[in-house]
C-alpha atoms as a PDB file:
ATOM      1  CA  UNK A   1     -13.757  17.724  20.484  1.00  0.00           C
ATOM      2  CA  UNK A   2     -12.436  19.536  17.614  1.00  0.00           C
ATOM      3  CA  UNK A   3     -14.633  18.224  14.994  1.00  0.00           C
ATOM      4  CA  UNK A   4     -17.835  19.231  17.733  1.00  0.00           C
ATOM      5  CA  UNK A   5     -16.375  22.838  17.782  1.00  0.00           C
ATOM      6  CA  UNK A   6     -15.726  23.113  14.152  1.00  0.00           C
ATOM      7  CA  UNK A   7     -19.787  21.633  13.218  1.00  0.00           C
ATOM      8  CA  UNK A   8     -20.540  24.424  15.574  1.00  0.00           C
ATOM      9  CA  UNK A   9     -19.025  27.238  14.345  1.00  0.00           C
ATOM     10  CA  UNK A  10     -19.611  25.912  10.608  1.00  0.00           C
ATOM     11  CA  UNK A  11     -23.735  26.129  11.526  1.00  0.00           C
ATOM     12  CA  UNK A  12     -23.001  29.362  13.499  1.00  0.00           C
ATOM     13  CA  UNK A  13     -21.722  31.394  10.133  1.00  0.00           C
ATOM     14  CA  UNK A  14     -23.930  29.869   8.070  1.00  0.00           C
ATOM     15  CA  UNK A  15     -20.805  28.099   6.255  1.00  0.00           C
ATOM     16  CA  UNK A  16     -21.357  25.624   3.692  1.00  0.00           C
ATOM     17  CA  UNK A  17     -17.744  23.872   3.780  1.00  0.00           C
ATOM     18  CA  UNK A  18     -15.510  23.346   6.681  1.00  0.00           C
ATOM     19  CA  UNK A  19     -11.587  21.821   6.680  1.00  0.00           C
ATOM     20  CA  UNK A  20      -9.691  20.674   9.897  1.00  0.00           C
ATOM     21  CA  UNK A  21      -6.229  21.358   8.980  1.00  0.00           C
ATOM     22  CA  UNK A  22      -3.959  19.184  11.535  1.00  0.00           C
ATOM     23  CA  UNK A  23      -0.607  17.727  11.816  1.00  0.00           C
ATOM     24  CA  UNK A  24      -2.460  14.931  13.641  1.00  0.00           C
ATOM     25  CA  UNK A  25      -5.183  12.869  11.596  1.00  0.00           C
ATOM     26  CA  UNK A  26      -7.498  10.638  13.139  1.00  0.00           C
ATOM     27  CA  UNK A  27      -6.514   7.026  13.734  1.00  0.00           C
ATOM     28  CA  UNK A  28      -8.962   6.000  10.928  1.00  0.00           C
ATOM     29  CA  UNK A  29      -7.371   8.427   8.696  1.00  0.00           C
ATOM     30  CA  UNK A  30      -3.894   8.852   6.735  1.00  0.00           C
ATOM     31  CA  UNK A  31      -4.948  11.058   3.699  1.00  0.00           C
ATOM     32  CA  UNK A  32      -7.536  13.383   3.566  1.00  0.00           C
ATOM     33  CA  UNK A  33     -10.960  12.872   3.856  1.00  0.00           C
ATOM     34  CA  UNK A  34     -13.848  13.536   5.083  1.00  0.00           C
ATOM     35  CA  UNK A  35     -15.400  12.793   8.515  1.00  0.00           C
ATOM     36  CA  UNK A  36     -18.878  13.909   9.792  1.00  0.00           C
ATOM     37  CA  UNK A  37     -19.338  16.203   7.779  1.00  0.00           C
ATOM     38  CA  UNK A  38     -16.060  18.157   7.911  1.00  0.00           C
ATOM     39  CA  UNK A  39     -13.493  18.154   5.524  1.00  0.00           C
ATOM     40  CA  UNK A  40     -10.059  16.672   7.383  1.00  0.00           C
ATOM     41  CA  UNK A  41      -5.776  17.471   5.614  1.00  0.00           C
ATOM     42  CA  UNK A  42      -2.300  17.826   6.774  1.00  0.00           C
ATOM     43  CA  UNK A  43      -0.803  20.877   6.242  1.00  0.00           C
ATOM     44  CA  UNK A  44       1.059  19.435   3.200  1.00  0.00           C
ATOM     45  CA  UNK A  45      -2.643  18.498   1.477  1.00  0.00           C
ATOM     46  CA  UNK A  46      -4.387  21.760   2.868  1.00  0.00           C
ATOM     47  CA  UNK A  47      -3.520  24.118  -0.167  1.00  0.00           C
ATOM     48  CA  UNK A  48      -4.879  20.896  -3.275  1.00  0.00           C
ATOM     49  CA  UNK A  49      -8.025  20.334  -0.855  1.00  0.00           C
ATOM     50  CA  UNK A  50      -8.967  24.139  -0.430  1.00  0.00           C
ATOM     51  CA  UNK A  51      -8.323  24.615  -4.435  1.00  0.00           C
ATOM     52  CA  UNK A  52     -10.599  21.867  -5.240  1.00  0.00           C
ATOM     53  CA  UNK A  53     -12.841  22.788  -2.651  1.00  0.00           C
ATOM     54  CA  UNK A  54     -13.024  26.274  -3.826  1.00  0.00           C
ATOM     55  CA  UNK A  55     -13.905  25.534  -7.616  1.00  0.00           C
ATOM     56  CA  UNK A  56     -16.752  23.282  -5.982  1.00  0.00           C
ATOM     57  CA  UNK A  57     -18.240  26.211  -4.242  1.00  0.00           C
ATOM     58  CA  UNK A  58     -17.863  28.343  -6.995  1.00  0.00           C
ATOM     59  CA  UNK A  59     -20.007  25.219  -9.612  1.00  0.00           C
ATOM     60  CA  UNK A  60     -22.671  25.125  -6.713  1.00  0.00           C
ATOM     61  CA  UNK A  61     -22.882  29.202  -6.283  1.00  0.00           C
ATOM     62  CA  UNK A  62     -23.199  28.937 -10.781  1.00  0.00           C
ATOM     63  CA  UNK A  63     -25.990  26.679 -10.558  1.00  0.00           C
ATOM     64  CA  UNK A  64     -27.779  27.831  -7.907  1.00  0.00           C
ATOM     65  CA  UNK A  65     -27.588  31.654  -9.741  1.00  0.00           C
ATOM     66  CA  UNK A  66     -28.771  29.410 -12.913  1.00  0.00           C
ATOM     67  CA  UNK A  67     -31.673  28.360 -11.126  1.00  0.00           C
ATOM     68  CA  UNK A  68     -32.843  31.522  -9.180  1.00  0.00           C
ATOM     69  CA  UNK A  69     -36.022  33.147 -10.708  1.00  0.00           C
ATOM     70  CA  UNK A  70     -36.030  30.059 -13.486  1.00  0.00           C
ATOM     71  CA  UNK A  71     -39.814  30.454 -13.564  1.00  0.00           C
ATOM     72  CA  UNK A  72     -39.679  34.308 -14.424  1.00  0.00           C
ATOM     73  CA  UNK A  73     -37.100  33.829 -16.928  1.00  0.00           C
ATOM     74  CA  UNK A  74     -39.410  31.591 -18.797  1.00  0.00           C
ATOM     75  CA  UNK A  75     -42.378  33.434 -18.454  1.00  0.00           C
ATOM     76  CA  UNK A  76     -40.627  36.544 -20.160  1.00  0.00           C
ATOM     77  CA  UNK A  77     -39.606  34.285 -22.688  1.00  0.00           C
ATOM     78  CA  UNK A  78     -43.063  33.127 -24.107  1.00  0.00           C
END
């Protein structure tokens, strides 16, 4: 039910990354990981994930600001 909620509220904000932070993983689970969608840690792993998670956000946000008005740029450039 959790991971229902958390796809929820992740569409509902307009999120791009969501992490489960539980002392109780999934059966199917004993590290993190990720399952439909949503990123799953102990508390112990929470702090690594979110830092690697982070500078992933921050690449994507880079190359998406790389890519925005692309065509203008090389229009002004000729």
């Amino acid at each position: 039910k959790w991971l229902e909620k958390l796809k929820n509220d992740l569409r509902a904000q307009k999120a791009d990354i969501a992490i489960l932070v539980t002392t109780a993983m999934p059966k199917d689970m004993q590290r993190f990981g990720q399952k439909e969608g949503i990123w799953i840690c102990t508390f112990e792993e929470a702090k690594g994930v979110a830092t690697v998670l982070r500078e992933m956000l921050i690449k994507l946000a880079e190359s998406k600001s790389m890519e925005e008005n692309k065509g203008e740029k090389m229009q002004m450039l000729y």
